[in-house]
N, C-alpha and C. Protein backbone atom coordinates (compact mmCIF):
# COMPACT_ATOMS: atom_id res chain seq x y z
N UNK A 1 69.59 55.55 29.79
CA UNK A 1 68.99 56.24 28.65
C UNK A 1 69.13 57.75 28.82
N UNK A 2 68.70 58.47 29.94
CA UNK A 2 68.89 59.82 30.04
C UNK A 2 70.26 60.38 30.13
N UNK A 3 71.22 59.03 30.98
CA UNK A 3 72.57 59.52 30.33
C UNK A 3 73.39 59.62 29.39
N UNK A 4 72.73 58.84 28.18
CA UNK A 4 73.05 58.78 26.91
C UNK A 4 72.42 59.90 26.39
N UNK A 5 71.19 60.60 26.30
CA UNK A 5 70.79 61.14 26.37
C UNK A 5 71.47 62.92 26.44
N UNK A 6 71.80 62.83 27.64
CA UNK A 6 72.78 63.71 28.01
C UNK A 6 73.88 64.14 27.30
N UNK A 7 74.77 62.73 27.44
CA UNK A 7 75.55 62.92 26.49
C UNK A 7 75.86 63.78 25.12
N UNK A 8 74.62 63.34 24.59
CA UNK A 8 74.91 63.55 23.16
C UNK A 8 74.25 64.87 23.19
N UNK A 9 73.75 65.37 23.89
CA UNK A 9 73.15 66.65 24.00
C UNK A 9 73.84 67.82 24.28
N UNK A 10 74.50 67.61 25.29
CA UNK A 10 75.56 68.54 26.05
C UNK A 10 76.65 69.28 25.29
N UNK A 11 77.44 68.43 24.11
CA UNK A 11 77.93 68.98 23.40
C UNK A 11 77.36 69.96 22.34
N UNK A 12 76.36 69.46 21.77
CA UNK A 12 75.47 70.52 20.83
C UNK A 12 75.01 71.78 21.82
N UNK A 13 74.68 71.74 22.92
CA UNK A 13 74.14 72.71 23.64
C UNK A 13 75.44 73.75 23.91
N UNK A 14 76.43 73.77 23.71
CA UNK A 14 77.77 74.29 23.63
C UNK A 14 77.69 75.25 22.55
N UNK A 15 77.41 74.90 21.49
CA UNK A 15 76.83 75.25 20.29
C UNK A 15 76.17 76.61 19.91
N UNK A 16 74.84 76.38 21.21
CA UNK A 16 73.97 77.15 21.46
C UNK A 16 74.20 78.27 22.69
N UNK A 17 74.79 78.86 22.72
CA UNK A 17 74.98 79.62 24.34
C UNK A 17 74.58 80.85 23.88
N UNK A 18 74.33 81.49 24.66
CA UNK A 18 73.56 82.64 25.07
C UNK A 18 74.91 83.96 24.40
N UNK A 19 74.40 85.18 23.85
CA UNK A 19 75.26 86.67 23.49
C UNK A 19 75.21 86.92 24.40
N UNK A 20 76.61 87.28 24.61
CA UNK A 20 77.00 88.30 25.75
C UNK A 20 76.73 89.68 25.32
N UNK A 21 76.75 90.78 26.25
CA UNK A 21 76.41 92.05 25.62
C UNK A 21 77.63 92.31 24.62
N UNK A 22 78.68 91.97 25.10
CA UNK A 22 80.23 92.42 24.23
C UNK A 22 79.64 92.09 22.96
N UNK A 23 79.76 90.74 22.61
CA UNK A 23 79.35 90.27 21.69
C UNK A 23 78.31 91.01 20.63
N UNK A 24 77.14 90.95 21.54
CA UNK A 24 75.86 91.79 20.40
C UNK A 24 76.56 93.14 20.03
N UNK A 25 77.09 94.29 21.29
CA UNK A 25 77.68 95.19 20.70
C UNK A 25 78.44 95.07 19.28
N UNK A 26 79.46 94.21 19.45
CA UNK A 26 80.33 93.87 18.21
C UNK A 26 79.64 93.65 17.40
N UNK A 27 78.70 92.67 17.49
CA UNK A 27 77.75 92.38 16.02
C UNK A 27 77.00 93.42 15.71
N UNK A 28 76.35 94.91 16.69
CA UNK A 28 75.32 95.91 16.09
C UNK A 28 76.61 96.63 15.56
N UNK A 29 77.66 96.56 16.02
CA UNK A 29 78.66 97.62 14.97
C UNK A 29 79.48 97.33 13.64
N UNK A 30 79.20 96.25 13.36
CA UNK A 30 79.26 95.67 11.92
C UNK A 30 78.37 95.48 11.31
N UNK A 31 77.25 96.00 11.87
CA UNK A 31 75.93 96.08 11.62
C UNK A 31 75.92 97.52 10.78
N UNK A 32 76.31 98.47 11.59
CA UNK A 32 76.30 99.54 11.37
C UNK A 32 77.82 100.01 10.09
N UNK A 33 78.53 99.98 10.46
CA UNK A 33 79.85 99.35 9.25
C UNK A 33 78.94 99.20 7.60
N UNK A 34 78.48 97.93 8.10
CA UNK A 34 77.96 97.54 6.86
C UNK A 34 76.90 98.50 5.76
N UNK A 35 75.93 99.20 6.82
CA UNK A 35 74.91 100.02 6.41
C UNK A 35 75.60 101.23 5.78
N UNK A 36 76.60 101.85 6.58
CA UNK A 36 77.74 102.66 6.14
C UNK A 36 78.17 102.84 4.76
N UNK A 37 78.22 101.31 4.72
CA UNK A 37 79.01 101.09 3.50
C UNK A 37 77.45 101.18 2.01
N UNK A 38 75.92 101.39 2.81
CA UNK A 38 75.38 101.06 1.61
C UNK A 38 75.19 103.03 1.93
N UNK A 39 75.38 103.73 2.47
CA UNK A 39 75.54 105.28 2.44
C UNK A 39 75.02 105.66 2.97
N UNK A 40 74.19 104.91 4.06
CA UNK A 40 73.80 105.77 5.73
C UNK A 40 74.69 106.11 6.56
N UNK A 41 74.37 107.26 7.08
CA UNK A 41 74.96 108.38 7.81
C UNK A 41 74.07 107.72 9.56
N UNK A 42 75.42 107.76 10.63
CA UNK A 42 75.25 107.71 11.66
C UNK A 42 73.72 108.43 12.05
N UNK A 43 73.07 108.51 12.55
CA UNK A 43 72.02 109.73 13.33
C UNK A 43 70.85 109.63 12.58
N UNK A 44 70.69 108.83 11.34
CA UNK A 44 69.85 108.69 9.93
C UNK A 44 69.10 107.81 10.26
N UNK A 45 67.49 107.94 10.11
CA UNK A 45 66.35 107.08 10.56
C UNK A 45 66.85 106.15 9.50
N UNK A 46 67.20 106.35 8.26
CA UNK A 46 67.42 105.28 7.20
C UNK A 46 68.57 104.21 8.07
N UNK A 47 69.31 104.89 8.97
CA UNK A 47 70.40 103.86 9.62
C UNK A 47 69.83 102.52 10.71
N UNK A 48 69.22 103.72 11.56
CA UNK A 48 68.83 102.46 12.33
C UNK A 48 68.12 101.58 11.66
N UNK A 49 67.06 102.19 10.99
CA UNK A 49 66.07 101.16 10.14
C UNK A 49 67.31 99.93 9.55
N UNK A 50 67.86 100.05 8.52
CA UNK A 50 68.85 99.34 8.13
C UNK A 50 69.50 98.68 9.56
N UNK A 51 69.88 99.41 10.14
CA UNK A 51 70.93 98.04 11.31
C UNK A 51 70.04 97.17 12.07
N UNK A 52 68.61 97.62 11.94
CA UNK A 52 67.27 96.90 13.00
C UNK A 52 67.22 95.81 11.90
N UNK A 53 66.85 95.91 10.42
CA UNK A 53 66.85 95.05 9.53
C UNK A 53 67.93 93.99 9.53
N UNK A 54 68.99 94.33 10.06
CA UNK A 54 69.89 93.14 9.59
C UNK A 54 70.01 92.69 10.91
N UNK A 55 69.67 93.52 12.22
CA UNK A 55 69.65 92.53 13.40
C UNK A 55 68.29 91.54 13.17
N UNK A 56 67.75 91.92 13.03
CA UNK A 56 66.07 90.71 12.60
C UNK A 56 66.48 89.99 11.94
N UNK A 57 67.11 90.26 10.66
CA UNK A 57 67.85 89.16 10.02
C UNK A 57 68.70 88.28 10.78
N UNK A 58 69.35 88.51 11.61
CA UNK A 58 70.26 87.62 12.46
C UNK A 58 69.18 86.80 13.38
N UNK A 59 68.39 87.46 14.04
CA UNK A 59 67.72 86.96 15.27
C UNK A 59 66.67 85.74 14.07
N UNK A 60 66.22 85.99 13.38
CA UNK A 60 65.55 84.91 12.48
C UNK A 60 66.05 84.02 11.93
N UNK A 61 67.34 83.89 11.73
CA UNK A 61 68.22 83.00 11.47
C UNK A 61 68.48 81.81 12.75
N UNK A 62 68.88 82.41 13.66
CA UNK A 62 69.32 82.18 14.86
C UNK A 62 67.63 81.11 15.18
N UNK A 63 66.44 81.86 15.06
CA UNK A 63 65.88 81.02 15.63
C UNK A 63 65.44 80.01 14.41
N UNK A 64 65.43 79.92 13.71
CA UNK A 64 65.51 78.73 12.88
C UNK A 64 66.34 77.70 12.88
N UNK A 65 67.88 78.42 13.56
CA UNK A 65 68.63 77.32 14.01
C UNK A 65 67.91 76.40 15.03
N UNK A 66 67.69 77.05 16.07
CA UNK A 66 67.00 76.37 17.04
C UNK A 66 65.77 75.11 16.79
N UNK A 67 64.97 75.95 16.25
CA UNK A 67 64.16 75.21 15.63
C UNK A 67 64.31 73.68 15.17
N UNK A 68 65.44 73.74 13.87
CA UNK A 68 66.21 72.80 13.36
C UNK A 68 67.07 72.14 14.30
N UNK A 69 67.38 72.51 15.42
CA UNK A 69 67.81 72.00 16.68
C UNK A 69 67.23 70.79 17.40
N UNK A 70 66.26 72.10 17.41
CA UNK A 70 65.01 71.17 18.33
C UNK A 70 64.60 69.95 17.40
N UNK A 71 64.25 69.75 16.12
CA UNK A 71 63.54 68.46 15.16
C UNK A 71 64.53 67.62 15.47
N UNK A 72 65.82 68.12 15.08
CA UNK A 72 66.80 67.04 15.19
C UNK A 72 67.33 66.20 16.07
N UNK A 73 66.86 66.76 17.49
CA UNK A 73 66.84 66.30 18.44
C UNK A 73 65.66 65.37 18.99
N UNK A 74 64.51 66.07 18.58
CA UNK A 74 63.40 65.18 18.90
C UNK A 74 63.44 63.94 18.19
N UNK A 75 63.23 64.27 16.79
CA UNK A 75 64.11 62.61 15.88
C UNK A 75 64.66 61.89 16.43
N UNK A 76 66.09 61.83 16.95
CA UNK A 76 67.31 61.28 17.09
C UNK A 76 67.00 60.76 18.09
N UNK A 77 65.75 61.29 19.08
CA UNK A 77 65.27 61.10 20.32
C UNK A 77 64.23 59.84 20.50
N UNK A 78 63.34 59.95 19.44
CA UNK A 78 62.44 59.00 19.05
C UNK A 78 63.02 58.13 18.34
N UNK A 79 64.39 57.81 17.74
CA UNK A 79 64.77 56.97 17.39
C UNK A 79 65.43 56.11 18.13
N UNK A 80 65.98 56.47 19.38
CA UNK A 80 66.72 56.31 19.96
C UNK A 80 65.43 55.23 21.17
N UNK A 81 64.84 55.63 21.70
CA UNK A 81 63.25 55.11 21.95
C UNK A 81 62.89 53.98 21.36
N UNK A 82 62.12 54.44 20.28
CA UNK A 82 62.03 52.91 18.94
C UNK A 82 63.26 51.70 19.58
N UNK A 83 64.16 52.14 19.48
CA UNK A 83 65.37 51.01 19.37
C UNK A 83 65.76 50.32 20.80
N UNK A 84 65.62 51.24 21.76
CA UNK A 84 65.37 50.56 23.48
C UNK A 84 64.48 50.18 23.76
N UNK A 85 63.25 50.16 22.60
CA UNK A 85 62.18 48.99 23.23
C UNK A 85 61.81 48.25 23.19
N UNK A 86 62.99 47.31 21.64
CA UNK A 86 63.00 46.62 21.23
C UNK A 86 63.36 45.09 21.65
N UNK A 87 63.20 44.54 22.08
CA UNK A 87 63.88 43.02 22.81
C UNK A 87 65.28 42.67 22.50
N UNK A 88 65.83 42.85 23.78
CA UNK A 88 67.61 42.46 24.14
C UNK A 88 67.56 41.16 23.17
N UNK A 89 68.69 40.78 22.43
CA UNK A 89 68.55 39.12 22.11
C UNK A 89 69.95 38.99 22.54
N UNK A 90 70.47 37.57 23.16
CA UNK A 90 71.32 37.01 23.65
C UNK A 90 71.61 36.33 22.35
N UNK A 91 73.08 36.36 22.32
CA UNK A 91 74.07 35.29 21.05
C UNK A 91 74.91 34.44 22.44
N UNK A 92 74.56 33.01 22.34
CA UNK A 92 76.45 32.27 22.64
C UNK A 92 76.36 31.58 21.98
N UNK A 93 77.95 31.25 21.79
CA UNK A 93 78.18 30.35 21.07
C UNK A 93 79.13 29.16 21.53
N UNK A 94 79.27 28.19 21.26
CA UNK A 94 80.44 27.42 22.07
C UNK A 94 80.79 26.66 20.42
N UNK A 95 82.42 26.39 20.56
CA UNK A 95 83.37 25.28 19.27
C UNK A 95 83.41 24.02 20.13
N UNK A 96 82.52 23.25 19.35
CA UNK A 96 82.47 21.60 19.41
C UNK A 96 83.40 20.88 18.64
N UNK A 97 84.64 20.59 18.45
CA UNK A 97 85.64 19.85 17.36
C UNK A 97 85.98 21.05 16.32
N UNK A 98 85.68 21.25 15.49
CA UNK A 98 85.69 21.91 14.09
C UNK A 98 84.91 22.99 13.84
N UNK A 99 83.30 22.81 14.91
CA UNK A 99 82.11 23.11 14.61
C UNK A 99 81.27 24.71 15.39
N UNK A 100 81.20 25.41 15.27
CA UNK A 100 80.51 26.32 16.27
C UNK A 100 79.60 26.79 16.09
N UNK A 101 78.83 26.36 17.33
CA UNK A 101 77.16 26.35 17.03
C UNK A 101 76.98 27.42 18.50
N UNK A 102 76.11 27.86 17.97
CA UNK A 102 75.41 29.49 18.46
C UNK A 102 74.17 29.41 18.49
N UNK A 103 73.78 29.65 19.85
CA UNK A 103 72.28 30.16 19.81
C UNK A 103 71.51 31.77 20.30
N UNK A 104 70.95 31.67 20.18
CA UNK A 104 70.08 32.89 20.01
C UNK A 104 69.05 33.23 20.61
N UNK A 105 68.43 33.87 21.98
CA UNK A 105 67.53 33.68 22.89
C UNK A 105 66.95 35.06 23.31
């Protein structure tokens, strides 16, 4: 169970990895790009304000992903539960002439 578990986890967690600084850099300077483009000037309290706004915007996004992460996982988790605790049932069957009869235990 925990390796199934695993499984299906490991790949989504791929998903999720951690910003590198490169990264955030790149994203606060399209950050800044963007603000640019609405007519803030580098050095301008109106700038940072604006590039802090759209990093919050990102970081709130981001954790809502998670969030939605996390339910979907807990679900999939408790479903997964429900269904392993349910009683194994055995099928055989054996062909008598024509006939194949199966039981169920």
């Amino acid at each position: 169970m925990r390796l199934l578990m695993l499984l299906l986890i490991a790949p989504i967690a791929g998903c999720m990895q951690a910003e590198t600084p490169e990264q955030r850099t790149a994203r606060l300077l399209t950050y800044e790009q963007e603000c640019q483009g609405y007519g803030f000037k580098s050095g301008q309290q109106q700038m940072a304000e604006c590039v802090f706004a759209l990093d919050q915007r990102f970081e709130n996004e981001q954790a809502q992903r998670r969030i939605a992460m996390a339910q979907a996982l807990q679900s999939s988790g408790a479903t997964m539960q429900q269904s392993m605790s349910q009683p194994v049932q055995n099928t055989t069957c054996q062909m008598i002439r024509s006939t194949m009869y199966c039981n169920t235990y």
